[in-house]
N, C-alpha and C. Protein backbone atom coordinates (compact mmCIF):
# COMPACT_ATOMS: atom_id res chain seq x y z
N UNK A 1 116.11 43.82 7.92
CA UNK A 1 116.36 42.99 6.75
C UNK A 1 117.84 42.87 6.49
N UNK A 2 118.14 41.54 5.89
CA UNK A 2 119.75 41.78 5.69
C UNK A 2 119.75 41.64 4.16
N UNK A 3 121.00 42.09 4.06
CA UNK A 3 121.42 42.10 2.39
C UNK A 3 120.72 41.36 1.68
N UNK A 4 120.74 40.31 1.81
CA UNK A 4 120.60 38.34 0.74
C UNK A 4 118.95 39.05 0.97
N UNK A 5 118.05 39.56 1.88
CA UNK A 5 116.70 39.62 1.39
C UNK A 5 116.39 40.86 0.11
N UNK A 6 116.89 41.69 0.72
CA UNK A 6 117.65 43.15 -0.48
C UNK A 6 117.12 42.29 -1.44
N UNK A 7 118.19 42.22 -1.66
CA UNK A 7 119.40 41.53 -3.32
C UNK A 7 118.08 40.85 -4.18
N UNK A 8 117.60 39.94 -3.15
CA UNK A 8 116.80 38.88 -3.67
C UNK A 8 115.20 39.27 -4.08
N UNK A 9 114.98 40.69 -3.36
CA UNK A 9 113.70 40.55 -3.84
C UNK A 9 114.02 41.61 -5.13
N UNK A 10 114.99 42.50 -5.12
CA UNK A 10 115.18 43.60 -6.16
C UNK A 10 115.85 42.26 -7.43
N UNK A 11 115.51 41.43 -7.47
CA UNK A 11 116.49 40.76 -9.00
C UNK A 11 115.03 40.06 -9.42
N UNK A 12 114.31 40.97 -9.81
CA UNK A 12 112.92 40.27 -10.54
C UNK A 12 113.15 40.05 -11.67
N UNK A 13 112.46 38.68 -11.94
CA UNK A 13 112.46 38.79 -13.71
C UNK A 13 111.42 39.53 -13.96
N UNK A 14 112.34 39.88 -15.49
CA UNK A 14 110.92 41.14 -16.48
C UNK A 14 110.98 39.90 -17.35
N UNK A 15 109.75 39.73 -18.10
CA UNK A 15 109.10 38.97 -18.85
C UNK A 15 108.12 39.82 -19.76
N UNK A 16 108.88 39.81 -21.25
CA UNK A 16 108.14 40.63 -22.44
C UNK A 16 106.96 39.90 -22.27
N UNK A 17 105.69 40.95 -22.55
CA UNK A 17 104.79 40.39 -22.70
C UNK A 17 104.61 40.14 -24.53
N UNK A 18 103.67 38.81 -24.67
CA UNK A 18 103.79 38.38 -26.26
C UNK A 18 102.23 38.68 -26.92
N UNK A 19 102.00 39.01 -27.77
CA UNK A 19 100.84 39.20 -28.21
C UNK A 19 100.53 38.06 -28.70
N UNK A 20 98.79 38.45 -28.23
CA UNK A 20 98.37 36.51 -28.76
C UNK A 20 98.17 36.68 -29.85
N UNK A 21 98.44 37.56 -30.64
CA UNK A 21 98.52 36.33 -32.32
C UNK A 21 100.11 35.63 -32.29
N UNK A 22 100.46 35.92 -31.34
CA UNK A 22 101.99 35.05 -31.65
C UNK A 22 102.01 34.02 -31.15
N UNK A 23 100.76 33.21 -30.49
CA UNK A 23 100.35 32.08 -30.29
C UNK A 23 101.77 31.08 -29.50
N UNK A 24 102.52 30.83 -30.80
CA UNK A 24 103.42 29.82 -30.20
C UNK A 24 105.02 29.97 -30.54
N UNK A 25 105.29 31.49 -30.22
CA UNK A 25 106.62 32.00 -30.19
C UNK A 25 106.76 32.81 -29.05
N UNK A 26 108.31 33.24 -28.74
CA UNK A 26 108.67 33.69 -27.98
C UNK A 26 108.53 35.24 -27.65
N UNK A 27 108.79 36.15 -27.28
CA UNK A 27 108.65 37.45 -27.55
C UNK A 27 110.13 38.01 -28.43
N UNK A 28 110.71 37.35 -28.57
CA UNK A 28 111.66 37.58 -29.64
C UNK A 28 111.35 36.88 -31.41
N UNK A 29 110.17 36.17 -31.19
CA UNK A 29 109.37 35.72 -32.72
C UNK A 29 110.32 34.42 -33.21
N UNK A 30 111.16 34.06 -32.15
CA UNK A 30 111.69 32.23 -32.07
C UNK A 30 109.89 31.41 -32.33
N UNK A 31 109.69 30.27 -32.99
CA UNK A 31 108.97 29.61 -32.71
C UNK A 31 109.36 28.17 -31.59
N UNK A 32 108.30 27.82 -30.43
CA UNK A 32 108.55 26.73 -29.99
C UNK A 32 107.49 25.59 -30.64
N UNK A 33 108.14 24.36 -29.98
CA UNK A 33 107.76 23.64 -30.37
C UNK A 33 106.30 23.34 -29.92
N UNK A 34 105.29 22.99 -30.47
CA UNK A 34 104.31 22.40 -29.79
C UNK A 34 104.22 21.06 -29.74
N UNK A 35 103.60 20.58 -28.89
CA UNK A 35 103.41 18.90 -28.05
C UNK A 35 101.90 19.05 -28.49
N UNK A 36 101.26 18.08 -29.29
CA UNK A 36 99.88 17.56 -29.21
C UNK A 36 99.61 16.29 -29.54
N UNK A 37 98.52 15.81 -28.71
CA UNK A 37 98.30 14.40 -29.01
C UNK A 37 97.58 14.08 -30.48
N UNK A 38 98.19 12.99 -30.65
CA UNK A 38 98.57 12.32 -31.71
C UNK A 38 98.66 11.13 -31.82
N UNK A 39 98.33 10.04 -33.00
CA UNK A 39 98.34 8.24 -33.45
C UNK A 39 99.52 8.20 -33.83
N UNK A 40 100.25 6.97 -33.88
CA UNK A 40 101.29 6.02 -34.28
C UNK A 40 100.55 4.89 -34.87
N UNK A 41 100.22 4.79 -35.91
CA UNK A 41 100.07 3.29 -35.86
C UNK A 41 101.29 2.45 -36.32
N UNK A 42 100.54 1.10 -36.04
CA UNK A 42 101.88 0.16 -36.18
C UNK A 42 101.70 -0.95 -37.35
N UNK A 43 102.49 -0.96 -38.32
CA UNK A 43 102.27 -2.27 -39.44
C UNK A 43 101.70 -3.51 -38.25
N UNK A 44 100.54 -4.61 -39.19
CA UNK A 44 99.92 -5.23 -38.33
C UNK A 44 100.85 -6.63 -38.66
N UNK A 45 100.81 -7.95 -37.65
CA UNK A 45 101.94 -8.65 -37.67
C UNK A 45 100.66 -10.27 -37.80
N UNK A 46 100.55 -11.35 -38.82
CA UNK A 46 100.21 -12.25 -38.55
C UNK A 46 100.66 -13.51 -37.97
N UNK A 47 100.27 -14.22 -37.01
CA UNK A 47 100.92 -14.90 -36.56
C UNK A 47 100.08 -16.15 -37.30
N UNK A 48 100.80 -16.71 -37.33
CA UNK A 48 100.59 -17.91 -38.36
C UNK A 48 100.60 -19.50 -37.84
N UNK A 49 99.24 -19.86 -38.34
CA UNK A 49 98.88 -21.43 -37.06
C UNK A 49 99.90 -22.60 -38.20
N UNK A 50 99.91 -23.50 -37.35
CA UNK A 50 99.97 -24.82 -38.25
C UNK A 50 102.18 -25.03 -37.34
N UNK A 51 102.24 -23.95 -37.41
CA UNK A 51 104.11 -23.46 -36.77
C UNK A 51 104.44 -23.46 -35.45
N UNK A 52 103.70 -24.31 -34.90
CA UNK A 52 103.84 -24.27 -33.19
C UNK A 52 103.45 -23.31 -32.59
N UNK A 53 104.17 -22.23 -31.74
CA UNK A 53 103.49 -21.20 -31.33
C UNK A 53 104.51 -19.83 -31.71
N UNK A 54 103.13 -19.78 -32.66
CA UNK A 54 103.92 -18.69 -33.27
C UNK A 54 104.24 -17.23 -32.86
N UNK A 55 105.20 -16.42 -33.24
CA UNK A 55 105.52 -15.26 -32.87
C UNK A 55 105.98 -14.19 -33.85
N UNK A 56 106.30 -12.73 -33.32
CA UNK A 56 106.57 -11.76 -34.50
C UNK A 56 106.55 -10.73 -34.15
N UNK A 57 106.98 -9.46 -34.38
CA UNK A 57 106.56 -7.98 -33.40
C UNK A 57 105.75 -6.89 -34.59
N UNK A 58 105.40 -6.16 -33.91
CA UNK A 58 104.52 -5.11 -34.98
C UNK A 58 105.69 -4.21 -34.96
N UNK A 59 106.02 -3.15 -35.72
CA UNK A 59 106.58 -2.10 -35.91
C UNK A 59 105.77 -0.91 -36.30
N UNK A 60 106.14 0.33 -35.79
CA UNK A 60 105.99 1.42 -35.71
C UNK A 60 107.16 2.55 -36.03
N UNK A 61 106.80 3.73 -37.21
CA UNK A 61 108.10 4.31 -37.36
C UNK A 61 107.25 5.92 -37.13
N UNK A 62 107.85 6.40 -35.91
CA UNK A 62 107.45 7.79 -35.99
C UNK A 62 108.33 8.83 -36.99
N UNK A 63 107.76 9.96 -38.11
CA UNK A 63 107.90 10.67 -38.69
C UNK A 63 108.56 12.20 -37.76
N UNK A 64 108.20 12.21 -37.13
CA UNK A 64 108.32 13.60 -36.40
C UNK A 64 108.57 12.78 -34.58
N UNK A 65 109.52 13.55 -34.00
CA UNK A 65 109.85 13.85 -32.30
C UNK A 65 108.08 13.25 -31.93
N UNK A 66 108.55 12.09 -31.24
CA UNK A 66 107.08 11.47 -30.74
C UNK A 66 107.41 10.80 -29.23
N UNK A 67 106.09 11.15 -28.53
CA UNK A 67 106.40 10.10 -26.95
C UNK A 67 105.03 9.44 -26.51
N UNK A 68 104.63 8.02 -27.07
CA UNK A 68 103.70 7.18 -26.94
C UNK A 68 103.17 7.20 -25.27
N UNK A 69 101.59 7.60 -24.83
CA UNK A 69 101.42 7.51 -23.74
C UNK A 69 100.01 6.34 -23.52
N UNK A 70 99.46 5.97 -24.79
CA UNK A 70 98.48 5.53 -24.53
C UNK A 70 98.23 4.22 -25.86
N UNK A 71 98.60 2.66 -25.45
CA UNK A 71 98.74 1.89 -26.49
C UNK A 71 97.60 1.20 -26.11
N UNK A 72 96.56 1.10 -27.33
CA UNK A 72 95.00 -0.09 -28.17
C UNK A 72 96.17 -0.50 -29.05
N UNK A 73 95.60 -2.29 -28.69
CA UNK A 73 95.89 -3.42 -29.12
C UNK A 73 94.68 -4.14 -29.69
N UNK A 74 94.70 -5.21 -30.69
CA UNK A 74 93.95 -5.96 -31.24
C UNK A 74 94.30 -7.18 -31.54
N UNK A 75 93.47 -8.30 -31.80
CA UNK A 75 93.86 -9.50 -32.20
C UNK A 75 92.69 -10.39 -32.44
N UNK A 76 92.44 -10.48 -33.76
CA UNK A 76 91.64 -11.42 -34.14
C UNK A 76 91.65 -12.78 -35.08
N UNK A 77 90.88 -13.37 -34.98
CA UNK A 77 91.16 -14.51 -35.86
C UNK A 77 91.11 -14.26 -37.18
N UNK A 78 92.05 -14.38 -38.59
CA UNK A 78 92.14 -14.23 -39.75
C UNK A 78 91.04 -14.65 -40.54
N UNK A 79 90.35 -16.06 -40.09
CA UNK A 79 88.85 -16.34 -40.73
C UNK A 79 87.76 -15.56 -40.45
N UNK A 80 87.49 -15.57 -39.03
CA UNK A 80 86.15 -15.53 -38.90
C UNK A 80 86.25 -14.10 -38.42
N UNK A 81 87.29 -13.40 -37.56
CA UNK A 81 86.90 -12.00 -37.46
C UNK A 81 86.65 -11.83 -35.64
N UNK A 82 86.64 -13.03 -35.01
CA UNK A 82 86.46 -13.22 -33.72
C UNK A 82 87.64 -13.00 -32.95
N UNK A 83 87.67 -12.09 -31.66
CA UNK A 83 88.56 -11.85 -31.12
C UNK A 83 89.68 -12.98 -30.25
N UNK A 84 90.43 -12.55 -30.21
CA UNK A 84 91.65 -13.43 -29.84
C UNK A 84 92.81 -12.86 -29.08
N UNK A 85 92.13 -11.97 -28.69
CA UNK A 85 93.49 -11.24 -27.38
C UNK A 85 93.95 -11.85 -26.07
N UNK A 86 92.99 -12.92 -26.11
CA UNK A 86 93.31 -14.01 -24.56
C UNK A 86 94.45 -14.55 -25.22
N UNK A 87 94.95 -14.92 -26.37
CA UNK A 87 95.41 -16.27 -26.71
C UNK A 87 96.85 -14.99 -26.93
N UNK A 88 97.13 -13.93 -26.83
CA UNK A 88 98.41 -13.21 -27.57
C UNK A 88 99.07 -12.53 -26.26
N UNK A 89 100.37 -12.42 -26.28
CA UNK A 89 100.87 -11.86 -24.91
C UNK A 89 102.09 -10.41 -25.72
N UNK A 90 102.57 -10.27 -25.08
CA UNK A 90 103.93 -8.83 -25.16
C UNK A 90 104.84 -10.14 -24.36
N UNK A 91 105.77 -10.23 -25.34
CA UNK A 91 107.05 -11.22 -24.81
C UNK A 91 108.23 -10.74 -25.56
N UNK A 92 109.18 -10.48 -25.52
CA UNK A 92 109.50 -10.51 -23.73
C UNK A 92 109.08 -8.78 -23.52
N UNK A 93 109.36 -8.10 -24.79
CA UNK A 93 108.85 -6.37 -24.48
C UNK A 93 108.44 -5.57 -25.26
N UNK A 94 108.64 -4.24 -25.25
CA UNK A 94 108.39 -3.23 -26.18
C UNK A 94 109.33 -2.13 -25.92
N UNK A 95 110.21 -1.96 -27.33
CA UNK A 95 111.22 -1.52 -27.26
C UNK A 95 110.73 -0.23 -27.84
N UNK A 96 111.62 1.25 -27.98
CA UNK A 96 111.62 1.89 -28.64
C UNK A 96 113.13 2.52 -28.46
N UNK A 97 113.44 1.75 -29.88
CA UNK A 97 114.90 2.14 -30.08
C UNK A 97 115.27 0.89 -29.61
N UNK A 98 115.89 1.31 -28.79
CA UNK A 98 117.29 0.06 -27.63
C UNK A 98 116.68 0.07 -26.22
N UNK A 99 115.96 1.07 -26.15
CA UNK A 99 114.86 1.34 -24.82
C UNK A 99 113.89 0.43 -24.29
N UNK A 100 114.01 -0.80 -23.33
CA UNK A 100 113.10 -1.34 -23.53
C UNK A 100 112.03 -0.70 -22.30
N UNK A 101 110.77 -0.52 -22.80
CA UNK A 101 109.43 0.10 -21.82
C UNK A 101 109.05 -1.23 -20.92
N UNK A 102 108.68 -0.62 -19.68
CA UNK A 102 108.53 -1.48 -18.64
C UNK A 102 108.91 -1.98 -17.78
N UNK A 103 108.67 -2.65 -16.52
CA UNK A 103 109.66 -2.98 -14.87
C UNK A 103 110.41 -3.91 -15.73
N UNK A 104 110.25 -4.96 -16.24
CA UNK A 104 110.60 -6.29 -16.22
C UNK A 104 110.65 -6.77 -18.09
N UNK A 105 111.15 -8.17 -18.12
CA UNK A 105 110.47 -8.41 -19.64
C UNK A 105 109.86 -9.34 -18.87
N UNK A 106 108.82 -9.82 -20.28
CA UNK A 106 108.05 -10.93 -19.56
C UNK A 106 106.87 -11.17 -20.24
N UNK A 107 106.28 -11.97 -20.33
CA UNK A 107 104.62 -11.71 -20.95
C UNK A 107 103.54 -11.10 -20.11
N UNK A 108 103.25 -10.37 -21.10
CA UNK A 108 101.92 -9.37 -20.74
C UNK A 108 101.14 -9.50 -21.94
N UNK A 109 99.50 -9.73 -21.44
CA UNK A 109 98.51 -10.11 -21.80
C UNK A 109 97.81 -8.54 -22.57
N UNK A 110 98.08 -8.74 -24.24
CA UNK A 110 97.80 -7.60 -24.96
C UNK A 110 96.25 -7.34 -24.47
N UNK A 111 95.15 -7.88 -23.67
CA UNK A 111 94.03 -7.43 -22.97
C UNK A 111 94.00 -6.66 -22.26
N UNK A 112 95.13 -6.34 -21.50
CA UNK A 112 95.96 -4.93 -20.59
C UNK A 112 95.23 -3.25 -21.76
N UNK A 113 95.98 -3.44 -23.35
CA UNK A 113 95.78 -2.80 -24.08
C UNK A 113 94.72 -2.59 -24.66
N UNK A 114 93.91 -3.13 -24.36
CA UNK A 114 92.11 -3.07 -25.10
C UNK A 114 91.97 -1.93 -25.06
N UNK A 115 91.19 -1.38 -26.11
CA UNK A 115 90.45 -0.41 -25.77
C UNK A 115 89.70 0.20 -24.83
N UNK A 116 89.27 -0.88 -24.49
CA UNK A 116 88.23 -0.65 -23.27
C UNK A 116 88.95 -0.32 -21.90
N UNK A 117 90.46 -0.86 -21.84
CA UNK A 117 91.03 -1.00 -20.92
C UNK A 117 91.02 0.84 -20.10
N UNK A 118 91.31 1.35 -18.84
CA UNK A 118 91.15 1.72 -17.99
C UNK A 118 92.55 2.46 -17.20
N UNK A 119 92.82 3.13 -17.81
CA UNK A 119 94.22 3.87 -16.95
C UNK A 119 95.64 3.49 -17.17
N UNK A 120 95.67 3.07 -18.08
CA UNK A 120 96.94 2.04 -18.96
C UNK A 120 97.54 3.45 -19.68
N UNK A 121 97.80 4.44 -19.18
CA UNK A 121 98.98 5.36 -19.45
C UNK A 121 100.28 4.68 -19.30
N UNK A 122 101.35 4.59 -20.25
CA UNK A 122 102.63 4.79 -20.41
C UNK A 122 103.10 5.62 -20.27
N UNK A 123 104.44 5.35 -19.69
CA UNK A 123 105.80 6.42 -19.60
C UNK A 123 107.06 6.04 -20.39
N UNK A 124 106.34 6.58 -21.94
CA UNK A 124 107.77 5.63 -23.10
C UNK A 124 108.80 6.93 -23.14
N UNK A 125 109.77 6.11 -23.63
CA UNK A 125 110.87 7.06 -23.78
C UNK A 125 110.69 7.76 -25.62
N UNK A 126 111.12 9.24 -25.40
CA UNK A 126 110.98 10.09 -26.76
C UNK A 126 111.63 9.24 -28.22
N UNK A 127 110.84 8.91 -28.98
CA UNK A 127 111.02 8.76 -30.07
C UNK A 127 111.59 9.99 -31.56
N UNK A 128 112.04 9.69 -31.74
CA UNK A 128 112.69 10.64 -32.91
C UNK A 128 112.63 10.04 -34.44
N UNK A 129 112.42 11.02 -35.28
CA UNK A 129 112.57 10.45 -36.65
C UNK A 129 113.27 9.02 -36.78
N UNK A 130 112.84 8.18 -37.37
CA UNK A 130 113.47 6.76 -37.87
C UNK A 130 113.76 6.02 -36.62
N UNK A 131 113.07 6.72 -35.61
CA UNK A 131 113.26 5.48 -34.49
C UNK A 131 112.20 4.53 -34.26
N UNK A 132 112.84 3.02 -34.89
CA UNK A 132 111.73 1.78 -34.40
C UNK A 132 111.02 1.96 -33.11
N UNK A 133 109.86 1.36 -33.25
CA UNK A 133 109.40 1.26 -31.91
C UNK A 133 108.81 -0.56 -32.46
N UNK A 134 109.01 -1.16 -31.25
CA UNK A 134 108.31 -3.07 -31.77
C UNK A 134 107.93 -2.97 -30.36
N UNK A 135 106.44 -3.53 -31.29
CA UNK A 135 106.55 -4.40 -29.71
C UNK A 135 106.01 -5.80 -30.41
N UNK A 136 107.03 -6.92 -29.63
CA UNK A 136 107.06 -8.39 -29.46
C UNK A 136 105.87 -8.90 -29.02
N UNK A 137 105.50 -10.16 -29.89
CA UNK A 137 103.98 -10.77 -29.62
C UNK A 137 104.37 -12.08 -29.56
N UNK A 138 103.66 -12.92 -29.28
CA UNK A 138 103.38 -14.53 -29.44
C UNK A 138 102.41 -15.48 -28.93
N UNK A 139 101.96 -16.33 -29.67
CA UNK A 139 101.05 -17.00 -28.91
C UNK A 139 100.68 -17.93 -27.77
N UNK A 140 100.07 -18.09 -26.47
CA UNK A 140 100.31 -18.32 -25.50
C UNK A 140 100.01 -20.01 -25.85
N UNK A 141 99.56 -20.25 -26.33
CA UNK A 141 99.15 -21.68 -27.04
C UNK A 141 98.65 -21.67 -28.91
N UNK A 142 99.34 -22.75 -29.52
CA UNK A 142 99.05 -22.69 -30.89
C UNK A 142 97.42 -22.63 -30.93
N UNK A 143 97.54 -22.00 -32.66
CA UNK A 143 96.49 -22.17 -33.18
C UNK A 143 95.62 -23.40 -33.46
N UNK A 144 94.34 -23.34 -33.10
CA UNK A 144 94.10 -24.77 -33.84
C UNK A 144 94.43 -25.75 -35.05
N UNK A 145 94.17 -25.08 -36.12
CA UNK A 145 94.47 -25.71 -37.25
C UNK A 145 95.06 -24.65 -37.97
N UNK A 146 95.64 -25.62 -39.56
CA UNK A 146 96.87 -24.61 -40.07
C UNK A 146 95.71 -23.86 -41.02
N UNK A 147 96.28 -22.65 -41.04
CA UNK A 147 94.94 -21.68 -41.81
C UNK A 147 94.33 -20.71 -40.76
N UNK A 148 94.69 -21.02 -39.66
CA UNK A 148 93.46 -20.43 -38.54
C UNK A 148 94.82 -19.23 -38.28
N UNK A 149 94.81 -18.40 -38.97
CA UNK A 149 96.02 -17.38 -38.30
C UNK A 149 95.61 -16.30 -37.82
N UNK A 150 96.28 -15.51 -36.80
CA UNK A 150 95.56 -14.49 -36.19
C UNK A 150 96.52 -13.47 -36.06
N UNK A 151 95.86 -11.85 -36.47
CA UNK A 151 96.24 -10.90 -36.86
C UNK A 151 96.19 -9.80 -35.67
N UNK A 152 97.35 -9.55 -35.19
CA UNK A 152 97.55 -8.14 -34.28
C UNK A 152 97.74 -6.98 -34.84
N UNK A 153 97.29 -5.86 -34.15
CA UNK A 153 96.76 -4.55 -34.87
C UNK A 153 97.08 -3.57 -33.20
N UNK A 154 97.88 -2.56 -33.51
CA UNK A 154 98.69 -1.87 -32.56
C UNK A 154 97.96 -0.26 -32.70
N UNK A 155 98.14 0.67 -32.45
CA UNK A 155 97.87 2.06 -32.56
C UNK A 155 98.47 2.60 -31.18
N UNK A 156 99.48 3.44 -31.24
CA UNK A 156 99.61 4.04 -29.91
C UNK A 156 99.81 5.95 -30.46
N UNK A 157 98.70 6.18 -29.22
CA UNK A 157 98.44 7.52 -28.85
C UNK A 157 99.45 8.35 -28.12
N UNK A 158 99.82 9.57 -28.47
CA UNK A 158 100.71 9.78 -27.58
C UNK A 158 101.05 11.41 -27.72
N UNK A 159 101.77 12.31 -28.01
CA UNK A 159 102.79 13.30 -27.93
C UNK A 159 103.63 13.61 -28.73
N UNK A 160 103.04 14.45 -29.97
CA UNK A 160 103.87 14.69 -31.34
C UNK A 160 104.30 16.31 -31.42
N UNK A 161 105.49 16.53 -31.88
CA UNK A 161 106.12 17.83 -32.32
C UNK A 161 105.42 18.47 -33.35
N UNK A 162 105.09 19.10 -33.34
CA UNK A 162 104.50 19.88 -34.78
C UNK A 162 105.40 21.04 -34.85
């Protein structure tokens, strides 16, 4: 054996052991932080017929160190209650902060975000107290008539500090 194997196996870490009622501190009784999933919702944004094609972003203000991994979207018609997520896109993005999430800007079809939708994990960047998060909407073609306005409804799941 030469020295460098010596050296290297004699420099073990010791690691206090912590008693589990100390759950979520250190063995010096520091608390860390815990990460658990957690809602954001987002003020809901109407887009309004009769105005060409209308547009607007939802906002979201996280309270506590937050990192969005999982965004349900909605969009229905203001009368009748009938869905309308074909007709609404993400243009040009979704920012959080100055951060904008995603390859590209561009429209994306808030049907991506359904509920129902299927493996639509995000990789957003950490949010912090008083940091906006928007995300940009608009309609891919006007509303029919003026009155017919249709209401987006955001919630994103994700990774909160407690």
């Amino acid at each position: 054996m030469n020295a460098l194997t010596t050296v290297g196996r004699s420099a073990r870490v010791q690691r206090v052991p912590t008693p589990r009622w100390m759950n979520a501190t250190t063995s010096q009784g520091v608390s860390r932080p815990q990460e658990e999933l957690d809602y954001l919702p987002f003020d809901p944004v109407t887009l309004v017929a009769g105005a060409g094609i209308a547009s607007g972003f939802l906002l979201g203000r996280p309270q506590r160190p937050f990192r969005g991994e999982r965004l349900v979207m909605t969009a229905v018609d203001a009368v009748d209650g009938s869905d309308v997520a074909l007709n609404i896109v993400i243009d040009p993005a979704i920012y959080v902060g100055a951060v904008q999430v995603g390859g590209a800007q561009g429209a994306a079809p808030i049907v991506v975000f359904s509920a129902k939708a299927f493996g639509v994990r995000l990789s957003m960047p950490a949010a912090g107290q008083g940091t906006d998060i928007k995300i940009f909407v608009r309609q891919l073609v006007p509303a029919g008539v003026e009155g017919d306005n249709q209401i987006v409804t955001a919630v994103l799941i994700g990774r909160a500090m407690r």
